[in-house]
C-alpha atoms as a PDB file:
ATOM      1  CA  UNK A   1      18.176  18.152   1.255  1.00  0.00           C
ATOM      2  CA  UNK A   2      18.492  16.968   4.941  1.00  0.00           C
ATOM      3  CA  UNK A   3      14.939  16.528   7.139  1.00  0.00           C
ATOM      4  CA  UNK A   4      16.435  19.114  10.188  1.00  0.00           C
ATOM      5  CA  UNK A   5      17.496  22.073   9.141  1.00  0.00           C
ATOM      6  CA  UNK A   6      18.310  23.772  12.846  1.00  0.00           C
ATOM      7  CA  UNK A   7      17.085  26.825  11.928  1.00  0.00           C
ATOM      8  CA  UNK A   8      13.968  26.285  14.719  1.00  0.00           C
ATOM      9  CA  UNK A   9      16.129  25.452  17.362  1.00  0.00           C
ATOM     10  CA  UNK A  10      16.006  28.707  18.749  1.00  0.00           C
ATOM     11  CA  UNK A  11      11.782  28.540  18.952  1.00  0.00           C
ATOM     12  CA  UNK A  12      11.400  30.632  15.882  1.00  0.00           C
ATOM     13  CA  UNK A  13      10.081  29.229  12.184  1.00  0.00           C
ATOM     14  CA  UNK A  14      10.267  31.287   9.191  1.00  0.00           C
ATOM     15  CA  UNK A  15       6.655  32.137   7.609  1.00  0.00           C
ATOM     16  CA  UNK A  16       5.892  31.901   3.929  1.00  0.00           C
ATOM     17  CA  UNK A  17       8.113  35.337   2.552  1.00  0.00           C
ATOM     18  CA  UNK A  18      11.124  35.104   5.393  1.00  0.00           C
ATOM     19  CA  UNK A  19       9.335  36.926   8.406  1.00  0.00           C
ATOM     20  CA  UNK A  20      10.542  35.202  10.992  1.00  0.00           C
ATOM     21  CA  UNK A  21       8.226  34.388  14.236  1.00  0.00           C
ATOM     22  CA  UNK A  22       7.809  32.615  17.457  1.00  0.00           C
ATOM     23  CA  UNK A  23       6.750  29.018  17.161  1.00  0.00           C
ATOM     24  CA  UNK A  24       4.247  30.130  19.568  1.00  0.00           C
ATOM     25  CA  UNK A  25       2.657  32.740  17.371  1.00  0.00           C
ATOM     26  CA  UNK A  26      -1.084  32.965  16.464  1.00  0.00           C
ATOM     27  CA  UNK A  27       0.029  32.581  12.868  1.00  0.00           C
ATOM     28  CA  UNK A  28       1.747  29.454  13.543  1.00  0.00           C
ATOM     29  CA  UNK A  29      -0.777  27.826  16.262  1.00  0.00           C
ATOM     30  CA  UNK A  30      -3.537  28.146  13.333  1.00  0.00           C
ATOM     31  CA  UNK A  31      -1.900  26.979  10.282  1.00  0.00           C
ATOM     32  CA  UNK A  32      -0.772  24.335  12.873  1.00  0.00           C
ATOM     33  CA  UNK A  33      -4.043  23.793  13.826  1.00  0.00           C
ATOM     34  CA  UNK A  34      -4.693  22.897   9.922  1.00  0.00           C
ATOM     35  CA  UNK A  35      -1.469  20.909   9.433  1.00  0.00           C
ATOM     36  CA  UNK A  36      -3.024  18.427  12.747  1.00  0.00           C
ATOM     37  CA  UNK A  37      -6.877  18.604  11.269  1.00  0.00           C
ATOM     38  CA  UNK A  38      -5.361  16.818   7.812  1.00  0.00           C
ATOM     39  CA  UNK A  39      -3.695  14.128   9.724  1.00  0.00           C
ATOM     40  CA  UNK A  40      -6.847  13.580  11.112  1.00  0.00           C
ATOM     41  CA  UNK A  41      -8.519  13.253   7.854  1.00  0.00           C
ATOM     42  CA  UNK A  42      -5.555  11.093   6.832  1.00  0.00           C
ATOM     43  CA  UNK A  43      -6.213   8.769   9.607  1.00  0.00           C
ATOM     44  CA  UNK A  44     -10.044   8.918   8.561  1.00  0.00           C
ATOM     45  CA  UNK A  45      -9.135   8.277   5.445  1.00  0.00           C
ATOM     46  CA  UNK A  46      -7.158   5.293   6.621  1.00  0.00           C
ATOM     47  CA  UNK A  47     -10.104   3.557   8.275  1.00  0.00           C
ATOM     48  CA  UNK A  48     -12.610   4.497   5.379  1.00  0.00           C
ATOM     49  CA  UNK A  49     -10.239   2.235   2.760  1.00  0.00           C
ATOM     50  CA  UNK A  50      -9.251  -0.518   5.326  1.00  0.00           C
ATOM     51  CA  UNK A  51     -13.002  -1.000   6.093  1.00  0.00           C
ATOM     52  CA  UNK A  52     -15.426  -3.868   4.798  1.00  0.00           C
ATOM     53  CA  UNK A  53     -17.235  -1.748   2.363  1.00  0.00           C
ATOM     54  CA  UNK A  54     -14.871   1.547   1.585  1.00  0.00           C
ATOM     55  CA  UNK A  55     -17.397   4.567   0.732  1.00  0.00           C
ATOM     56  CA  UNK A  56     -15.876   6.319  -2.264  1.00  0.00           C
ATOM     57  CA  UNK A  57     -17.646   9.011  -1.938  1.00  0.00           C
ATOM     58  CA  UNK A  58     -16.349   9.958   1.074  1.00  0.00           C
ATOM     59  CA  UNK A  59     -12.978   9.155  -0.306  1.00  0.00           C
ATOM     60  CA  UNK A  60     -13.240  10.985  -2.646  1.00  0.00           C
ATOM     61  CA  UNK A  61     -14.712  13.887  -0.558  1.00  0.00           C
ATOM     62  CA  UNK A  62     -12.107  13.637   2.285  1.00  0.00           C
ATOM     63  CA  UNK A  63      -8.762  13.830  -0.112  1.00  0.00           C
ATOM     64  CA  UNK A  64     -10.485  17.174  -1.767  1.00  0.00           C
ATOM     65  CA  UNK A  65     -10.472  18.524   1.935  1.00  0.00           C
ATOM     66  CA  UNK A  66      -7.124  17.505   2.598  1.00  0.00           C
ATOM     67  CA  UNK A  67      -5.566  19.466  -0.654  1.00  0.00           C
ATOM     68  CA  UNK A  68      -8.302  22.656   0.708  1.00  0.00           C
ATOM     69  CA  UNK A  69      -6.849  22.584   4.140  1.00  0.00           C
ATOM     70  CA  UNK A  70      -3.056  22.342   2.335  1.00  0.00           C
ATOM     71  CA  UNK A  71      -3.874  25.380   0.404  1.00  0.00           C
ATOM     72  CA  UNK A  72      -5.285  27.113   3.741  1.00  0.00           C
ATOM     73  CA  UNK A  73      -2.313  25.703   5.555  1.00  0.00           C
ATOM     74  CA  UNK A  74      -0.573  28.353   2.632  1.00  0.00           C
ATOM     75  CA  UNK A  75      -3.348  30.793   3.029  1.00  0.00           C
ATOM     76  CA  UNK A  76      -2.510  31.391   6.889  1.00  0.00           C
ATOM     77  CA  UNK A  77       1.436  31.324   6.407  1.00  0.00           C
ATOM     78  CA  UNK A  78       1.477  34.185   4.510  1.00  0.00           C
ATOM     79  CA  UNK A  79       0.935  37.566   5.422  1.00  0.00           C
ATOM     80  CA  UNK A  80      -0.941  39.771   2.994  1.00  0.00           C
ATOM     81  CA  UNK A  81       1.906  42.460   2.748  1.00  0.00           C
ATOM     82  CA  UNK A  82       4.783  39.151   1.967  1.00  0.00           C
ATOM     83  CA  UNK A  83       6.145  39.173  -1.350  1.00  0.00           C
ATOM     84  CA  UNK A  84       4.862  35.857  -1.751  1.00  0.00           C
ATOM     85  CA  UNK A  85       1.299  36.454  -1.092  1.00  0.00           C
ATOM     86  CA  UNK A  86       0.692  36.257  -5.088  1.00  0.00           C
ATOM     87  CA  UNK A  87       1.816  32.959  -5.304  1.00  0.00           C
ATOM     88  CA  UNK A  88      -1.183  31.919  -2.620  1.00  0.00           C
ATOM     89  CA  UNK A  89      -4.464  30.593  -3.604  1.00  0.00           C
ATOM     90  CA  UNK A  90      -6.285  32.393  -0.534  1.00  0.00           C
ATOM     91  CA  UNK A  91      -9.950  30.437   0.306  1.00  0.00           C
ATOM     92  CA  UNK A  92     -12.834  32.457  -0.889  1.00  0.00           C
ATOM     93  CA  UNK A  93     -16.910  32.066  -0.930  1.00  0.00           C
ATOM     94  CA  UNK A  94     -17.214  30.140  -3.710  1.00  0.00           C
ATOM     95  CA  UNK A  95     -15.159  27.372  -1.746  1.00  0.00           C
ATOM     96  CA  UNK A  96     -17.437  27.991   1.318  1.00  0.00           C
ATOM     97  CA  UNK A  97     -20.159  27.317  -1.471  1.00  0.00           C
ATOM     98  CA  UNK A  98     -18.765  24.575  -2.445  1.00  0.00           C
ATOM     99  CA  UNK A  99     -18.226  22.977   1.312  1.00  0.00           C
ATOM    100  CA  UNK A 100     -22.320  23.846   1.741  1.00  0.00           C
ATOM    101  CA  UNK A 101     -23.055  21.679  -1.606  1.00  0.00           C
ATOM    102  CA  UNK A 102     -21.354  18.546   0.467  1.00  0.00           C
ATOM    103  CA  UNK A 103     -22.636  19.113   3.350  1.00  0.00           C
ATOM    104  CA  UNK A 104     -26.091  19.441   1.561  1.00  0.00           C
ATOM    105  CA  UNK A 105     -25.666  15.637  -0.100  1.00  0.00           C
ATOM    106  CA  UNK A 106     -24.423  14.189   2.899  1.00  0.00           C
ATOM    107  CA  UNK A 107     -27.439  15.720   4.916  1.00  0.00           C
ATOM    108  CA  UNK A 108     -30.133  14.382   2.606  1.00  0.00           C
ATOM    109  CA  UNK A 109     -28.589  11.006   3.167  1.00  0.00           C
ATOM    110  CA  UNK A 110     -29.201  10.926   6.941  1.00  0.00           C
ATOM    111  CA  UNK A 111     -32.304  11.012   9.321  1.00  0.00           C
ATOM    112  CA  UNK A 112     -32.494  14.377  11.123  1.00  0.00           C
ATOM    113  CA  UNK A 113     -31.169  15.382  13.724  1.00  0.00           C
ATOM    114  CA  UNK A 114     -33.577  15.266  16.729  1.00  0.00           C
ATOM    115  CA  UNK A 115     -31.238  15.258  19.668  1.00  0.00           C
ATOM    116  CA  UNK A 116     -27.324  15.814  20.860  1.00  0.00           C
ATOM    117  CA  UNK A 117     -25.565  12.496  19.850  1.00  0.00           C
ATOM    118  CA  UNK A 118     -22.427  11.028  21.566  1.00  0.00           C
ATOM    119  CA  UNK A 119     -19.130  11.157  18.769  1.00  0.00           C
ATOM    120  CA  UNK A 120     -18.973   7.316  18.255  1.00  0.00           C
ATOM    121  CA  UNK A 121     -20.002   4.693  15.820  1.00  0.00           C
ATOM    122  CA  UNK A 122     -17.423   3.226  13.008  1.00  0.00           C
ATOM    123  CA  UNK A 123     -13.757   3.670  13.186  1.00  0.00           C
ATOM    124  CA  UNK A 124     -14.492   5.777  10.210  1.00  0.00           C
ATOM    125  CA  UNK A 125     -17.682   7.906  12.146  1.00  0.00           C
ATOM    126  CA  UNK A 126     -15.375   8.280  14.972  1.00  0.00           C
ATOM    127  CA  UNK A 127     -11.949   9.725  13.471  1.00  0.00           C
ATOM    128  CA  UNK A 128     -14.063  11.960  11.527  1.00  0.00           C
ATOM    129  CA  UNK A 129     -15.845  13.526  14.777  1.00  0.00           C
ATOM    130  CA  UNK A 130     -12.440  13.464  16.101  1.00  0.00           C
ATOM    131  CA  UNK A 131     -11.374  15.525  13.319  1.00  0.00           C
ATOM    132  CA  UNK A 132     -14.378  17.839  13.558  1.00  0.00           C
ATOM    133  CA  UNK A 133     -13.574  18.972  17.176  1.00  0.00           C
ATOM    134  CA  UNK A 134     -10.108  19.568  15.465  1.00  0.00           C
ATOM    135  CA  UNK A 135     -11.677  21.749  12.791  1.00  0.00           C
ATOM    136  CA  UNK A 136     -13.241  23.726  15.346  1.00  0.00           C
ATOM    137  CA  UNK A 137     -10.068  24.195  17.700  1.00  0.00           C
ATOM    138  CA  UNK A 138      -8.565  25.376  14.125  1.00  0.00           C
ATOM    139  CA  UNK A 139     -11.207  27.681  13.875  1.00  0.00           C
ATOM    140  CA  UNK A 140     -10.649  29.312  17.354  1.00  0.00           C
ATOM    141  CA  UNK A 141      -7.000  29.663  16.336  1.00  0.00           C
ATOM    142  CA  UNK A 142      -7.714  31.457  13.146  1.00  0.00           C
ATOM    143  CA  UNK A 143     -10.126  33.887  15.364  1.00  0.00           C
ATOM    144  CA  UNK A 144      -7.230  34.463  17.687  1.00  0.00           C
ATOM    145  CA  UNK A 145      -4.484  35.331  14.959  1.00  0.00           C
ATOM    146  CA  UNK A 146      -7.350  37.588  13.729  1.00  0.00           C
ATOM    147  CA  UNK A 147      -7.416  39.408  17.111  1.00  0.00           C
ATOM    148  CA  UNK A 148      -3.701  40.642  16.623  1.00  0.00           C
ATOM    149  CA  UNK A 149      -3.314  40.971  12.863  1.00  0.00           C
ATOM    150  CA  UNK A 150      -4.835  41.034   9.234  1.00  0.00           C
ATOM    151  CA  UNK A 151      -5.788  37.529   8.119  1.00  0.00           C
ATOM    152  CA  UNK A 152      -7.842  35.638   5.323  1.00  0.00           C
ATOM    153  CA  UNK A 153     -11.882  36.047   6.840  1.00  0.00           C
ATOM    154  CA  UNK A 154     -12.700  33.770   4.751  1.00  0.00           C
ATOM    155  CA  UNK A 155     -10.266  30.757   6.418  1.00  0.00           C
ATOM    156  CA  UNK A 156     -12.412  31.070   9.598  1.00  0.00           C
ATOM    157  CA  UNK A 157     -15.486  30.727   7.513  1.00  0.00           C
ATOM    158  CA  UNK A 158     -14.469  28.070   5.853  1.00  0.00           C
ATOM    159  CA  UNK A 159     -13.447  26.068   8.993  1.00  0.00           C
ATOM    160  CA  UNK A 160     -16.470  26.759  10.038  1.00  0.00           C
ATOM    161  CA  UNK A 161     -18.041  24.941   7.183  1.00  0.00           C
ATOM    162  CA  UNK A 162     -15.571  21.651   7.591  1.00  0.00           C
ATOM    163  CA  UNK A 163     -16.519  21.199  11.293  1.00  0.00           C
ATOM    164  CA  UNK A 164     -20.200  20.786   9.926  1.00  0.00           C
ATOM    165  CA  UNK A 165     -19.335  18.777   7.020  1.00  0.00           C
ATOM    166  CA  UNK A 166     -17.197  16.583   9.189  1.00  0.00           C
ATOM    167  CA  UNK A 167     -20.043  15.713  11.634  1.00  0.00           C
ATOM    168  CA  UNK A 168     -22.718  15.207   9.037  1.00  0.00           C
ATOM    169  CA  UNK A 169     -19.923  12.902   7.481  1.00  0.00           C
ATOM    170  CA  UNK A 170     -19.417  11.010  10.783  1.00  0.00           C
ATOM    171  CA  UNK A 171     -23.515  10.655  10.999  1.00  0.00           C
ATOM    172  CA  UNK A 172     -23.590   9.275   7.006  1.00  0.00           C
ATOM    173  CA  UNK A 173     -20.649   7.008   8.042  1.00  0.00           C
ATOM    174  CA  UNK A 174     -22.305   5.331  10.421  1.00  0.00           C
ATOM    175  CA  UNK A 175     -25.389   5.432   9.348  1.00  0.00           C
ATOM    176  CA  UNK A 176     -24.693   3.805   6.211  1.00  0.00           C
ATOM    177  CA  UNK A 177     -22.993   0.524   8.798  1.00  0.00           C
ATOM    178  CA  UNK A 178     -26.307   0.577   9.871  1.00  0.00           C
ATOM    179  CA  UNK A 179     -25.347   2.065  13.136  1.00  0.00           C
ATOM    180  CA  UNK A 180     -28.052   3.638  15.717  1.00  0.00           C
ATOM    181  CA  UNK A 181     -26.915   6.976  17.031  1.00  0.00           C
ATOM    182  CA  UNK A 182     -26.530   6.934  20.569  1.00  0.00           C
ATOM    183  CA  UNK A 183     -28.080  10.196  22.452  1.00  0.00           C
ATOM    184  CA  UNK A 184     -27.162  12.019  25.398  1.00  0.00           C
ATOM    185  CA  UNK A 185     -28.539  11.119  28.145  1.00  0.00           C
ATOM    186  CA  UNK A 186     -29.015  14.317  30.401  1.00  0.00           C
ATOM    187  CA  UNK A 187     -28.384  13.573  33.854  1.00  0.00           C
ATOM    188  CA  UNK A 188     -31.477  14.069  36.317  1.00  0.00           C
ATOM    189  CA  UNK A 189     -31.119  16.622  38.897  1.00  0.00           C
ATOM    190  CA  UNK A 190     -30.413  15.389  42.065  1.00  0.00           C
ATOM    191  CA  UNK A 191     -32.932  16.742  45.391  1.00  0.00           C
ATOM    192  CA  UNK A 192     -32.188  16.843  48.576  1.00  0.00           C
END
């Protein structure tokens, strides 16, 4: 089977079940949204087992989102009514549970939070903040597709929960390279 297939030359892609759409359709921007949020785990991913001390939790944490966010890639490609909807396995609560149990053991790991922090530290810390200010772009576009037709409620909630777990993530990462968080500094008010 060849790469190109043509078929989206026109600007139209075909969702899961044969509707056809625009490329610029709420249904694609969000599961698009998704598709660029796992490279960016891939690329955290990347950095996490090219580093001097690879954390295998985290490892083992970040390829369990990346088969989630294929599955909600799925999830937001198919339309409730398609023929194909029963071969989805649509996110529910007890995967938002299971996001809040990670986020939980990655938050008792790290001082708390006592101020707004700037999205730095590691190359891993850093690729995952990246990743989290994907997760909540994806979000937005899973809101919008909501605004003009039926989707999963539960995708948006889960997003929700990755953007979190992402930044706590970030915060363990660097913590654990023994990394100071650096703060944001407001900047004073200027008098005349």
């Amino acid at each position: 089977m060849k790469l190109y297939t043509r078929t989206g030359d026109g600007g139209q892609t075909g969702l899961y079940g044969a509707d056809r759409v625009s490329k610029t359709h709420p249904r694609v921007e969000a599961y698009g949204t998704v598709d660029e949020l796992n490279s960016a785990l891939g690329l955290a991913r990347a950095h996490n087992a090219r580093s001097h001390a690879p954390q295998t939790d985290l490892e083992d944490d970040l390829e369990y989102l990346q088969n989630a966010l294929f599955d909600l890639g799925a999830d937001l490609a198919t339309r409730d009514d398609s023929p194909y909807a029963k071969n989805i396995a649509r996110l529910d609560e007890q995967d938002v549970t299971h996001l809040e149990s990670v986020i939980d053991r990655y938050q008792d790991g790290v001082e708390p939070l006592t101020h707004f922090i700037h999205p730095s530290g590691t190359l891993v810390a850093a690729s995952l903040h990246l990743a989290r200010s994907i997760a909540r772009r994806a979000e937005r576009d899973v809101l919008r597709l909501m605004d003009v037709e039926p989707a999963n409620m539960q995708a948006q909630v889960y997003l929700n929960r990755v953007s979190d777990l992402l930044f706590v993530m970030a915060r363990a990462a660097a913590s654990r390279a023994g990394l100071s968080e650096e703060a944001w500094k407001v900047k004073p008010r200027r008098t005349r």
